[in-house]
C-alpha atoms as a PDB file:
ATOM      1  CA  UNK A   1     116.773 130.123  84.651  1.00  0.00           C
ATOM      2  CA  UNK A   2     117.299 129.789  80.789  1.00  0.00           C
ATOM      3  CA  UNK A   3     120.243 127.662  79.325  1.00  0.00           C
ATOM      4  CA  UNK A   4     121.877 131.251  77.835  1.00  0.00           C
ATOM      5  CA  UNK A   5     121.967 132.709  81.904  1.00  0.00           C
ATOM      6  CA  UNK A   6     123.279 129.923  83.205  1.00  0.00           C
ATOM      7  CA  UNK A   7     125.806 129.490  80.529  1.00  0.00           C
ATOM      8  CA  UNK A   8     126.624 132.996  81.134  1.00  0.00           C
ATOM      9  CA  UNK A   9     126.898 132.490  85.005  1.00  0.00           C
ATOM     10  CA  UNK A  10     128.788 129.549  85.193  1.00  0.00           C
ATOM     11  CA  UNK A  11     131.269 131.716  82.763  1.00  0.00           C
ATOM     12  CA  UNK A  12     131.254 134.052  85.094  1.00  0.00           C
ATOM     13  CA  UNK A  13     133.069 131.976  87.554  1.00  0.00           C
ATOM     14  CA  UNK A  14     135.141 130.342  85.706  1.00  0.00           C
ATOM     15  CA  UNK A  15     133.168 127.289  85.342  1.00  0.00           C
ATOM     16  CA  UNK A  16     134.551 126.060  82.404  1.00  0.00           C
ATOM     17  CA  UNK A  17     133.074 122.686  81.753  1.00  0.00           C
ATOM     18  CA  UNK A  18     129.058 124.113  82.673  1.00  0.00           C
ATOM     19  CA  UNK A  19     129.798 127.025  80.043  1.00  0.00           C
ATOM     20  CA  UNK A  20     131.454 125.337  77.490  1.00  0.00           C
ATOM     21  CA  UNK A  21     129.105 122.599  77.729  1.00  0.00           C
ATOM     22  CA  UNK A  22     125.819 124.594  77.591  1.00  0.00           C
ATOM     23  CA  UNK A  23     126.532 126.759  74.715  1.00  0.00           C
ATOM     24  CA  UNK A  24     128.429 123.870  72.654  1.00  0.00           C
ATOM     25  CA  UNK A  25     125.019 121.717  72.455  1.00  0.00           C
ATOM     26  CA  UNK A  26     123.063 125.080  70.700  1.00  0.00           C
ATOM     27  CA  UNK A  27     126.116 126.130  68.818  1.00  0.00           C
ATOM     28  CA  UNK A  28     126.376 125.626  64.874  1.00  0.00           C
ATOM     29  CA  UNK A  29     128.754 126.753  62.468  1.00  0.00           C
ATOM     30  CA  UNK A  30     127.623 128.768  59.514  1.00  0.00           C
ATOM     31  CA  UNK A  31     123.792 128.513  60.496  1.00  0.00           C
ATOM     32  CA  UNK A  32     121.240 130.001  59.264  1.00  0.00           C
ATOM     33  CA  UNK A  33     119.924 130.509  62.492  1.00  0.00           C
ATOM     34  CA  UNK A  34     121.827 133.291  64.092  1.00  0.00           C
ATOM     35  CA  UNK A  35     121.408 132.172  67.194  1.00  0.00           C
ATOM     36  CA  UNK A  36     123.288 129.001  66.460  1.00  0.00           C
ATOM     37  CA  UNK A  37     126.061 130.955  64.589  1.00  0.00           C
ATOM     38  CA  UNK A  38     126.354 133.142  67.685  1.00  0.00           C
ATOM     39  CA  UNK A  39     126.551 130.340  69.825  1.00  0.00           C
ATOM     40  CA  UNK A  40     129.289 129.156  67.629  1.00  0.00           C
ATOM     41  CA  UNK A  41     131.515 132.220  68.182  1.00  0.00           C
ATOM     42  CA  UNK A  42     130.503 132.065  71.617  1.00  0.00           C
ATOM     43  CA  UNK A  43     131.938 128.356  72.155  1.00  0.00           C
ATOM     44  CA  UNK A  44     135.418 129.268  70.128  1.00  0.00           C
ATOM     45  CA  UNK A  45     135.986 132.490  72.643  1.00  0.00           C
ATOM     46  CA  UNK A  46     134.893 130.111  75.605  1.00  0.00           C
ATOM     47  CA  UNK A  47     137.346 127.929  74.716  1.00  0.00           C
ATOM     48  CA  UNK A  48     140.067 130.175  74.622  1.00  0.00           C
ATOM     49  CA  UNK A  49     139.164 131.775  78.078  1.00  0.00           C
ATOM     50  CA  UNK A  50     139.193 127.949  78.929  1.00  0.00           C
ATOM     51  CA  UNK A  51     143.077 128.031  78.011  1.00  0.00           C
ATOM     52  CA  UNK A  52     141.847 124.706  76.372  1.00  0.00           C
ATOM     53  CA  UNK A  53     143.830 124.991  73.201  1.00  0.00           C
ATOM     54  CA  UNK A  54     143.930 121.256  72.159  1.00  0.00           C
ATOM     55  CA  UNK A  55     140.520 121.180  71.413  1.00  0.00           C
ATOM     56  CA  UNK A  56     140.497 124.698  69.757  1.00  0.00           C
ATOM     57  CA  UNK A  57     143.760 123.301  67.251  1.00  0.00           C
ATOM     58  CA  UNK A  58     141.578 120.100  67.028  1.00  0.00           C
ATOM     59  CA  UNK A  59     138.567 122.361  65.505  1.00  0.00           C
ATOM     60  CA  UNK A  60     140.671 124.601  63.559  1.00  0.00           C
ATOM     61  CA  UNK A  61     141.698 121.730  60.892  1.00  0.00           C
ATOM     62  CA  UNK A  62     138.065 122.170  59.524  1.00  0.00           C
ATOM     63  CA  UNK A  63     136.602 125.299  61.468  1.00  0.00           C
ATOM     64  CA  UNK A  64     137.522 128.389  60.031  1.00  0.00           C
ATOM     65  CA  UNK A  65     136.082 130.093  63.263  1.00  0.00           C
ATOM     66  CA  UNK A  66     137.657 128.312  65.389  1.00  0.00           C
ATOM     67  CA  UNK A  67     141.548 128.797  63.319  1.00  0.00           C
ATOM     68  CA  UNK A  68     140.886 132.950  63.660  1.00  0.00           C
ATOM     69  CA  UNK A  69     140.230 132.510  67.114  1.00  0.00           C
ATOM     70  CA  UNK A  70     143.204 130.566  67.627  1.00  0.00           C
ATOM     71  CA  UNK A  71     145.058 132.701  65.660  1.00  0.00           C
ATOM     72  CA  UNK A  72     144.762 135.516  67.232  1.00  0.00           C
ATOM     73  CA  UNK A  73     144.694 134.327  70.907  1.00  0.00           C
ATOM     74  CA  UNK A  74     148.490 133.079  69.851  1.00  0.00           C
ATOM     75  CA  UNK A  75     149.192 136.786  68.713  1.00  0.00           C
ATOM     76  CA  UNK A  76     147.612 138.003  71.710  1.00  0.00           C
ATOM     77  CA  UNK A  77     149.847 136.381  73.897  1.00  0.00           C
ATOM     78  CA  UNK A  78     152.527 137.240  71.515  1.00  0.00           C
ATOM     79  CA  UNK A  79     153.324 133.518  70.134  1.00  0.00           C
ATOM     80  CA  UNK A  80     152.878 134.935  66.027  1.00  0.00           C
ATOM     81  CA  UNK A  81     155.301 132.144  65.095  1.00  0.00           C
ATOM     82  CA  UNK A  82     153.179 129.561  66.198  1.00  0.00           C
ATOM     83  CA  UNK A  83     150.475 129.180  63.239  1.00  0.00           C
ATOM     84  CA  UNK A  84     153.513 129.512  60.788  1.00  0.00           C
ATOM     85  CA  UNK A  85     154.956 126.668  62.542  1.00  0.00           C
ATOM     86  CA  UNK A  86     151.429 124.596  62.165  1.00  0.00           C
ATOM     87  CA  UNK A  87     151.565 126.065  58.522  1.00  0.00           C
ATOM     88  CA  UNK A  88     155.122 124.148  58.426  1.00  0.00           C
ATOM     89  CA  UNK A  89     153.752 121.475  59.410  1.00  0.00           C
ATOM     90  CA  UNK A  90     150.800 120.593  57.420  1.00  0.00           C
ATOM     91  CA  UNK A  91     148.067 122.542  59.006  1.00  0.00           C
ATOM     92  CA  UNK A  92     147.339 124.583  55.438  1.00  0.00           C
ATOM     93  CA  UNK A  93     144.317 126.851  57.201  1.00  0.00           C
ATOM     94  CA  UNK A  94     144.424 130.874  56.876  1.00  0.00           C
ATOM     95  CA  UNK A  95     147.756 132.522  59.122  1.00  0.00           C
ATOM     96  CA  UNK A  96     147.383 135.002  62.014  1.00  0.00           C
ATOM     97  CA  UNK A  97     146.000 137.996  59.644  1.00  0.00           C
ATOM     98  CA  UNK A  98     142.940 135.878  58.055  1.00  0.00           C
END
């Protein structure tokens, strides 16, 4: 079995750490292989499913895909305060609509 099933197996059941794991060591932020951008997007929706929002607000200081994703898992679970409250506290990345 390739890395990408079992990645998307262990997702299936909720096996965070496997998932998150697997596609984190072949994800890359703006590369030019897509494959490694993909990844990227990949890891940032994994960790939300994850509910593992440290690490997401950790990445979102310098990842700009990982403060949209943030961003809008807080509106989705209707908390649209919360990145204007980071944004009041130093965190100057885009707000919920970037």
């Amino acid at each position: 079995m390739e890395w990408h099933e079992q990645a998307q197996a262990a997702e299936q059941t909720g096996d965070w750490d496997t998932a998150i794991s697997l596609v984190s060591a072949r994800a890359e932020c703006y590369s030019a292989d897509f494959y490694a951008h993909d990844n990227h997007l990949w890891h940032m929706d994994l960790l939300v499913r994850a509910e593992r929002f440290d690490q997401l607000t950790g990445l979102a200081v310098t990842d700009v895909h990982a403060r949209r994703r943030l961003n809008r898992s807080l509106r989705e679970r209707g908390m649209e305060t919360e990145p204007r409250n980071r944004a009041g506290d130093g965190d100057r990345g885009p707000s919920i609509t970037s």
